[in-house]
PDB file of N, CA and C in Angstrom:
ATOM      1  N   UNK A   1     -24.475 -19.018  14.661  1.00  0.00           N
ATOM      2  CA  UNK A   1     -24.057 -20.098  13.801  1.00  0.00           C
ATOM      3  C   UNK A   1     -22.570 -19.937  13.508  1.00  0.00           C
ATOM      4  N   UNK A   2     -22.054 -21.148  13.719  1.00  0.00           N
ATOM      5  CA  UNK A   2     -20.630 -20.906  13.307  1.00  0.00           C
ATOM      6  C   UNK A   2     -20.179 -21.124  12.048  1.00  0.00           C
ATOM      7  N   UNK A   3     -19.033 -21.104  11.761  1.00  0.00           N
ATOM      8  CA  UNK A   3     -18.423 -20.972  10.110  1.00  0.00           C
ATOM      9  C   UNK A   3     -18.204 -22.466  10.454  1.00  0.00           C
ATOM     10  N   UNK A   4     -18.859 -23.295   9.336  1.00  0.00           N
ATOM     11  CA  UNK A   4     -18.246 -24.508   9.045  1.00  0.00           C
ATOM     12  C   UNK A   4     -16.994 -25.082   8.625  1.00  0.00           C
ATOM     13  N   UNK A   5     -15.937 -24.174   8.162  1.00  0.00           N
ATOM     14  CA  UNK A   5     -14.638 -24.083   7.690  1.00  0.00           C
ATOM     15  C   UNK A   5     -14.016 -24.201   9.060  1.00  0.00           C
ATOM     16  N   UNK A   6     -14.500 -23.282  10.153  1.00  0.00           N
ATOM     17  CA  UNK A   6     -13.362 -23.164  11.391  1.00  0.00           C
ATOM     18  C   UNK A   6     -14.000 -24.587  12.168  1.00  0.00           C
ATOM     19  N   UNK A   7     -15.091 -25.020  12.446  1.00  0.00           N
ATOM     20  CA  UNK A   7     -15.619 -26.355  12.429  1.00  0.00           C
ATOM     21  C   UNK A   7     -14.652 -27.401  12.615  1.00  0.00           C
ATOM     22  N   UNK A   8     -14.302 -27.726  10.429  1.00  0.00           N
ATOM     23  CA  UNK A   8     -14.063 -28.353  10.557  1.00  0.00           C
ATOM     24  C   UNK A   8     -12.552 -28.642  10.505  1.00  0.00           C
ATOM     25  N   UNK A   9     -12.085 -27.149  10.724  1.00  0.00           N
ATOM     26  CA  UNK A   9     -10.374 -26.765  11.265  1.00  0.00           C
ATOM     27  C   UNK A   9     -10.447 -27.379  12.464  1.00  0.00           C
ATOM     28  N   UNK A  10     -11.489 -27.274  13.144  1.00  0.00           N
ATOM     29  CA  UNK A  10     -11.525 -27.661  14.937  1.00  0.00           C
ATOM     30  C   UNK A  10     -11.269 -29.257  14.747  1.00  0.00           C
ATOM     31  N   UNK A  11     -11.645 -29.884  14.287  1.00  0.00           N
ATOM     32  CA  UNK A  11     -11.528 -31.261  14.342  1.00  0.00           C
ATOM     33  C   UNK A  11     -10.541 -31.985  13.651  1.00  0.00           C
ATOM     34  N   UNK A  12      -9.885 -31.522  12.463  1.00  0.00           N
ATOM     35  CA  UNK A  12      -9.003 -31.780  12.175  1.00  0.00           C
ATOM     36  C   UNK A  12      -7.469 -31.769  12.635  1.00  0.00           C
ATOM     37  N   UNK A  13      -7.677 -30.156  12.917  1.00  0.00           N
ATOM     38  CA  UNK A  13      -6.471 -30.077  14.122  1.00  0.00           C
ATOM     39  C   UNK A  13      -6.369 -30.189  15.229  1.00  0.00           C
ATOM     40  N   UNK A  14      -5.753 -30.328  16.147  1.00  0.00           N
ATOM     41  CA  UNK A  14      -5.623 -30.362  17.609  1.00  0.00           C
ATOM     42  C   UNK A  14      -5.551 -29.534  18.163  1.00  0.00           C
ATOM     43  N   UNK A  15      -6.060 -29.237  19.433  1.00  0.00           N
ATOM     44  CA  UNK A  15      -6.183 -28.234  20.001  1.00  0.00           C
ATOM     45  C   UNK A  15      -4.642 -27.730  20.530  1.00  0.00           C
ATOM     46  N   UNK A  16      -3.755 -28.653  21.279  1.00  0.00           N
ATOM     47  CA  UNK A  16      -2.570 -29.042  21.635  1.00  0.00           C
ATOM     48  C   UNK A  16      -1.519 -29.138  20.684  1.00  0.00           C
ATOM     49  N   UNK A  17      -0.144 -28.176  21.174  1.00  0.00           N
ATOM     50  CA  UNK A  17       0.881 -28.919  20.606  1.00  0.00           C
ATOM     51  C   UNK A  17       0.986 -30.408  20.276  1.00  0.00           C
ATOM     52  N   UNK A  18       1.760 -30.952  18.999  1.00  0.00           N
ATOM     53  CA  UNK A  18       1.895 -32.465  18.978  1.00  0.00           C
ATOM     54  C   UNK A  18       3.272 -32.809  19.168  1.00  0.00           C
ATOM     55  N   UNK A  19       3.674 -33.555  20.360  1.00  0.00           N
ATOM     56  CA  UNK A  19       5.059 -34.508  20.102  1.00  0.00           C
ATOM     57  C   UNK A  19       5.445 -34.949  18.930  1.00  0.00           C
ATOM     58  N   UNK A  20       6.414 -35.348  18.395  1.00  0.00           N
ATOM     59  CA  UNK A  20       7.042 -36.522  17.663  1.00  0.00           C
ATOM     60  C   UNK A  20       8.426 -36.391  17.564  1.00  0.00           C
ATOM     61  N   UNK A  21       8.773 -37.707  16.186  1.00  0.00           N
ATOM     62  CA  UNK A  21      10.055 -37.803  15.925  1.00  0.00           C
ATOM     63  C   UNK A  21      10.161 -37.864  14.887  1.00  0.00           C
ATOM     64  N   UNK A  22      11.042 -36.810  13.975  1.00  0.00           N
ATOM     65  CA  UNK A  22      11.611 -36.826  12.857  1.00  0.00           C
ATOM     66  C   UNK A  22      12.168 -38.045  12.430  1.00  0.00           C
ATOM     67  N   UNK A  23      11.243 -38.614  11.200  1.00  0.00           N
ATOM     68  CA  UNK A  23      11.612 -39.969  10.961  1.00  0.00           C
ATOM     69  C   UNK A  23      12.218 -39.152   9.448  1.00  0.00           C
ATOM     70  N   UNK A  24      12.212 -38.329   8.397  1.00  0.00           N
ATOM     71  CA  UNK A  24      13.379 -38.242   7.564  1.00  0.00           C
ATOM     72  C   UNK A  24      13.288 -36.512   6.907  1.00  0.00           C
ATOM     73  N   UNK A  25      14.152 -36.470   6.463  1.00  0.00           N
ATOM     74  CA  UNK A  25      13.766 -35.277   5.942  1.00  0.00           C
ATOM     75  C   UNK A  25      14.856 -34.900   4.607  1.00  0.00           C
ATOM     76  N   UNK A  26      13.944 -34.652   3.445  1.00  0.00           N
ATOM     77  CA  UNK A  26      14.382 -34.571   1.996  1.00  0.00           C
ATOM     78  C   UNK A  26      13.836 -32.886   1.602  1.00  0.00           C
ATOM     79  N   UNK A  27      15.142 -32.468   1.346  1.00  0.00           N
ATOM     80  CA  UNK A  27      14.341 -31.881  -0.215  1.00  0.00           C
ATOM     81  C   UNK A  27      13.540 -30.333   0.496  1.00  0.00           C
ATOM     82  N   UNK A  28      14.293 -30.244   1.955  1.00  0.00           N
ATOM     83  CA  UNK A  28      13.377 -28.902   3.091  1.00  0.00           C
ATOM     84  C   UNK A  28      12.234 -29.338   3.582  1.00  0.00           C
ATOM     85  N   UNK A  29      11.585 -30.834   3.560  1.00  0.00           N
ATOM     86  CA  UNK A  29      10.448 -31.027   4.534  1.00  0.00           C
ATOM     87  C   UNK A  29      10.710 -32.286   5.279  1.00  0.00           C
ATOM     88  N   UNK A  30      10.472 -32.234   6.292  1.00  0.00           N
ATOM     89  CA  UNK A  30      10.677 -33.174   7.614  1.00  0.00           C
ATOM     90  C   UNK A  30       9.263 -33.696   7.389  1.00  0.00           C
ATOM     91  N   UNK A  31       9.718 -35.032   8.178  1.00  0.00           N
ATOM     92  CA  UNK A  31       8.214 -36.024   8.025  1.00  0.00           C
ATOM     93  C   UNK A  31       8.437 -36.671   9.678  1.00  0.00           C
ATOM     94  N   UNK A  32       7.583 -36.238  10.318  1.00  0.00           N
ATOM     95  CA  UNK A  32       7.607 -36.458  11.483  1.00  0.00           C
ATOM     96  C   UNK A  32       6.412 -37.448  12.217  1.00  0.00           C
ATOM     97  N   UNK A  33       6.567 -38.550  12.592  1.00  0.00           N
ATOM     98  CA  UNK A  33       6.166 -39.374  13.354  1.00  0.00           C
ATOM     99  C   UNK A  33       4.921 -38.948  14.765  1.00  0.00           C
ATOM    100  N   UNK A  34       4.111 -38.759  14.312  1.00  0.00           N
ATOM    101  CA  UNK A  34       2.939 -38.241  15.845  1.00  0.00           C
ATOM    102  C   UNK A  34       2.187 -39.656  16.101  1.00  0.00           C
ATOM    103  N   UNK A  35       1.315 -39.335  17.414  1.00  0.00           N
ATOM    104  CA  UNK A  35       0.501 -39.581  17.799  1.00  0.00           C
ATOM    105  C   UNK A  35      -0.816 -40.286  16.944  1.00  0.00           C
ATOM    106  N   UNK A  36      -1.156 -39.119  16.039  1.00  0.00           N
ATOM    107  CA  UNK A  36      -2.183 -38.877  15.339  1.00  0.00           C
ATOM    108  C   UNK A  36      -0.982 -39.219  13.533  1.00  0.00           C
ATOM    109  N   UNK A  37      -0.140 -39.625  13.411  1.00  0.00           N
ATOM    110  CA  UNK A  37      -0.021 -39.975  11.868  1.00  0.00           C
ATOM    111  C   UNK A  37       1.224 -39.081  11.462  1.00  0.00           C
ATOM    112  N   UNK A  38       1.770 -39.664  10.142  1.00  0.00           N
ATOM    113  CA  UNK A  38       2.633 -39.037   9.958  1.00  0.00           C
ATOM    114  C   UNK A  38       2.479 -37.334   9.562  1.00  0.00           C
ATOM    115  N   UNK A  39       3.397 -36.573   9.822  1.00  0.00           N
ATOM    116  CA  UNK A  39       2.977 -35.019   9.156  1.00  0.00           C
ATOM    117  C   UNK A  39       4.174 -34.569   8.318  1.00  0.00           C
ATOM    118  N   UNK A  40       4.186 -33.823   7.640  1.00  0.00           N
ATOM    119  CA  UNK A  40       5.175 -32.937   6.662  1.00  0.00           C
ATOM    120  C   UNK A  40       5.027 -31.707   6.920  1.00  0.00           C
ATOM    121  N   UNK A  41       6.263 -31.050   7.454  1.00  0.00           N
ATOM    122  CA  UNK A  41       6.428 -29.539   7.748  1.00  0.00           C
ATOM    123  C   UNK A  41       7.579 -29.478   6.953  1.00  0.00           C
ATOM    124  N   UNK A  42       7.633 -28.136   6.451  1.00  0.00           N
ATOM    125  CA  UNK A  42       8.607 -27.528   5.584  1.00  0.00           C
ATOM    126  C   UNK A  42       9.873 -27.001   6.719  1.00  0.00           C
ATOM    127  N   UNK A  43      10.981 -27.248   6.772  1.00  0.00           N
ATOM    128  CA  UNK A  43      11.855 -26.311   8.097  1.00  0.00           C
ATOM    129  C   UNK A  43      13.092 -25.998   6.958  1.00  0.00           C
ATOM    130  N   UNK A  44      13.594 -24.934   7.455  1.00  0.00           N
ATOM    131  CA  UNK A  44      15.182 -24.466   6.972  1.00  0.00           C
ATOM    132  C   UNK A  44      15.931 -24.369   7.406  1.00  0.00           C
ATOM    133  N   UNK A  45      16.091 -25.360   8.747  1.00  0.00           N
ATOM    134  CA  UNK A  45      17.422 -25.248   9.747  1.00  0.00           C
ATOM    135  C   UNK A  45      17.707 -27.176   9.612  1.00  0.00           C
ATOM    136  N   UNK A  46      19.062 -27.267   9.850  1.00  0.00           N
ATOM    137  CA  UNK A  46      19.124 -28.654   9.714  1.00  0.00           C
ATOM    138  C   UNK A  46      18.635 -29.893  10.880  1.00  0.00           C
ATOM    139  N   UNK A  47      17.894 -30.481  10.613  1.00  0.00           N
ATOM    140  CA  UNK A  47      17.457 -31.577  11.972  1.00  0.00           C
ATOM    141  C   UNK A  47      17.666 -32.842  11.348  1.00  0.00           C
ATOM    142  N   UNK A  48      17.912 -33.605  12.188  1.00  0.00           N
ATOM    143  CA  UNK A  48      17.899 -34.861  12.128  1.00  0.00           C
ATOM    144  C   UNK A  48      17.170 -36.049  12.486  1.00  0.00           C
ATOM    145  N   UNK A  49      17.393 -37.302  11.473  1.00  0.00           N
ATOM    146  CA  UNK A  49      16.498 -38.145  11.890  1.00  0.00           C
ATOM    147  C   UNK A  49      16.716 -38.669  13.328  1.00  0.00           C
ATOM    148  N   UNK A  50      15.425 -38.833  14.191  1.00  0.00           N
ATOM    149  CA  UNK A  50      15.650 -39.037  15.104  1.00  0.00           C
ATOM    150  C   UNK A  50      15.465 -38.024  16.087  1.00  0.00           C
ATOM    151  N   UNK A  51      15.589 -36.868  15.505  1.00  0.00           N
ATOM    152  CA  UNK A  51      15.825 -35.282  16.927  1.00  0.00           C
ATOM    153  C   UNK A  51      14.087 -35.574  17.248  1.00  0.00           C
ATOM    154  N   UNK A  52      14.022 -35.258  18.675  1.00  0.00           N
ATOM    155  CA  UNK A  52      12.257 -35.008  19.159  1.00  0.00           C
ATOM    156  C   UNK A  52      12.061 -33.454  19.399  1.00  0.00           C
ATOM    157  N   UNK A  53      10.870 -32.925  18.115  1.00  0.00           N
ATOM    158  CA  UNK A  53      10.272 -31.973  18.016  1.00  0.00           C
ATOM    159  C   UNK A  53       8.751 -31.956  18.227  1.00  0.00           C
ATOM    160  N   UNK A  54       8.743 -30.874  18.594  1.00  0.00           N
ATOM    161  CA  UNK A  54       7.182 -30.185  18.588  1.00  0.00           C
ATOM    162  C   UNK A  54       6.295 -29.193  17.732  1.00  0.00           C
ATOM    163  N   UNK A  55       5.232 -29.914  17.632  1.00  0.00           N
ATOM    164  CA  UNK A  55       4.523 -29.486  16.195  1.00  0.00           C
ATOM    165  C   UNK A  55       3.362 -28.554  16.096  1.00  0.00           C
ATOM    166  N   UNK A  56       2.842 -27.373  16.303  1.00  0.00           N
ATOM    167  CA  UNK A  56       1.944 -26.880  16.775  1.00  0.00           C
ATOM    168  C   UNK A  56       1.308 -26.433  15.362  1.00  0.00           C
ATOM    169  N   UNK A  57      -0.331 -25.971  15.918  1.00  0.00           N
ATOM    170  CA  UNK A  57      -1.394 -26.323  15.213  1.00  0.00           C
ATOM    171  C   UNK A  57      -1.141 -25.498  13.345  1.00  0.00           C
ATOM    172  N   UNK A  58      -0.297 -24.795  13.646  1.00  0.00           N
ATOM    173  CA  UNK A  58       0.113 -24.361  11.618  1.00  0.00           C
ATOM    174  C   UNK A  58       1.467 -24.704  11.453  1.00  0.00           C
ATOM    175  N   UNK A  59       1.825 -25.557  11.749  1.00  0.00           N
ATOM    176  CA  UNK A  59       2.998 -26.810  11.484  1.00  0.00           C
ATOM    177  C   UNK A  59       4.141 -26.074  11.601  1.00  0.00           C
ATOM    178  N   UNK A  60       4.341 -25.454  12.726  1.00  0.00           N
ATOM    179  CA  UNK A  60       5.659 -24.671  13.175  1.00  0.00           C
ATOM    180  C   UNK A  60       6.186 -26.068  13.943  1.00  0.00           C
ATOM    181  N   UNK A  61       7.880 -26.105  14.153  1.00  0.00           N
ATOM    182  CA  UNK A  61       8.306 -27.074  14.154  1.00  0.00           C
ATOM    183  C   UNK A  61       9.258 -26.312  15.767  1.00  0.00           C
ATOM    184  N   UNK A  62       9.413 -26.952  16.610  1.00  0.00           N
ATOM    185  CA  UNK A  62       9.718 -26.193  17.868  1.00  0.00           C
ATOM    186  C   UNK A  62      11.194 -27.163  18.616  1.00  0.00           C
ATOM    187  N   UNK A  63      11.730 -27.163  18.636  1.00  0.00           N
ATOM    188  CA  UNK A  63      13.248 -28.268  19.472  1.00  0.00           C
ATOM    189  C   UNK A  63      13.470 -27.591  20.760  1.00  0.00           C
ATOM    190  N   UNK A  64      13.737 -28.480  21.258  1.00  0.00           N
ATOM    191  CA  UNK A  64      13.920 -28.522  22.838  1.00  0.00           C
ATOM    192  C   UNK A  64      15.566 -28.176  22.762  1.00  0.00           C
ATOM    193  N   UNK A  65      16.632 -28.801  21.444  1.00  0.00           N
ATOM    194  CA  UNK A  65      17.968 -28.531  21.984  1.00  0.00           C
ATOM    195  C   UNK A  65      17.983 -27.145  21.375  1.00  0.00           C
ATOM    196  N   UNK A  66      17.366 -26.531  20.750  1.00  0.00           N
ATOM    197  CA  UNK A  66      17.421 -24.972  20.409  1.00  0.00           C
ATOM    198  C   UNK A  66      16.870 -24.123  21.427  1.00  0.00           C
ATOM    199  N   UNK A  67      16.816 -24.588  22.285  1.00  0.00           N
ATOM    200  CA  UNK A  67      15.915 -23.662  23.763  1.00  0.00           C
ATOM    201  C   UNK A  67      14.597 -22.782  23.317  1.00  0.00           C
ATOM    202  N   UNK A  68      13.855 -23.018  22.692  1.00  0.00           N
ATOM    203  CA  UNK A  68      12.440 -22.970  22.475  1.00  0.00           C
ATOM    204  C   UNK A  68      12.727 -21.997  20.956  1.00  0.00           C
ATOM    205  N   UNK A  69      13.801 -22.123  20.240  1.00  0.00           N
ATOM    206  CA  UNK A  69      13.489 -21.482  18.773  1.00  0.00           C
ATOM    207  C   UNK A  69      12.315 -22.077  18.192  1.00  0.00           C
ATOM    208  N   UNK A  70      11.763 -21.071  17.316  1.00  0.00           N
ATOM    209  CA  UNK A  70      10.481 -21.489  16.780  1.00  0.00           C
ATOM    210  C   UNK A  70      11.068 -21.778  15.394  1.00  0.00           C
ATOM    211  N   UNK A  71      10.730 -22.449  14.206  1.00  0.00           N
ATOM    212  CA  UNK A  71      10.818 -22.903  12.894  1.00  0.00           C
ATOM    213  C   UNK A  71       9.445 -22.426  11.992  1.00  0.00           C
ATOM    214  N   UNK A  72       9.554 -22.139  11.624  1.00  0.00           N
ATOM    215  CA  UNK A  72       8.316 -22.081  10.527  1.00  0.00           C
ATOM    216  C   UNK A  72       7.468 -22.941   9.264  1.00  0.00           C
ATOM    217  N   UNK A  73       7.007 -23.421   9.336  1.00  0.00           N
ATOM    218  CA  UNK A  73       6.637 -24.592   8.404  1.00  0.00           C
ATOM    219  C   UNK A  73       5.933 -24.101   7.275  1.00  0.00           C
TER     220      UNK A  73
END
């Protein structure tokens, strides 16, 4: 029997990194534009509206022009 908590972690999150686009960011949290809805990750490096990041499943925030630096959310 499995843990219903990791369950219903499984379905909520994605198995997959998520695309998007930083549509604004106030105050140390970015609100980024997916697939699946808007999300809020916390980051401490400066991005902009508009930059395309990647969002993986505990809301680490990933840029392509940083050559794969990771962010922490």
């Amino acid at each position: 029997m499995s843990n219903p908590l990791s369950a219903l972690r499984r379905i909520i999150a994605p198995s997959s990194p998520m695309r998007g686009v930083v549509v604004a960011v106030e105050n140390g949290v970015a609100k980024v534009a997916t697939r699946r809805g808007l999300v809020e990750c916390a980051v401490d490096t400066p991005l902009r509206p508009g930059a395309e990041v990647t969002i993986t499943n505990d809301r680490r925030i990933m840029t392509p022009q940083s050559g794969g630096a990771v962010y922490w959310a």
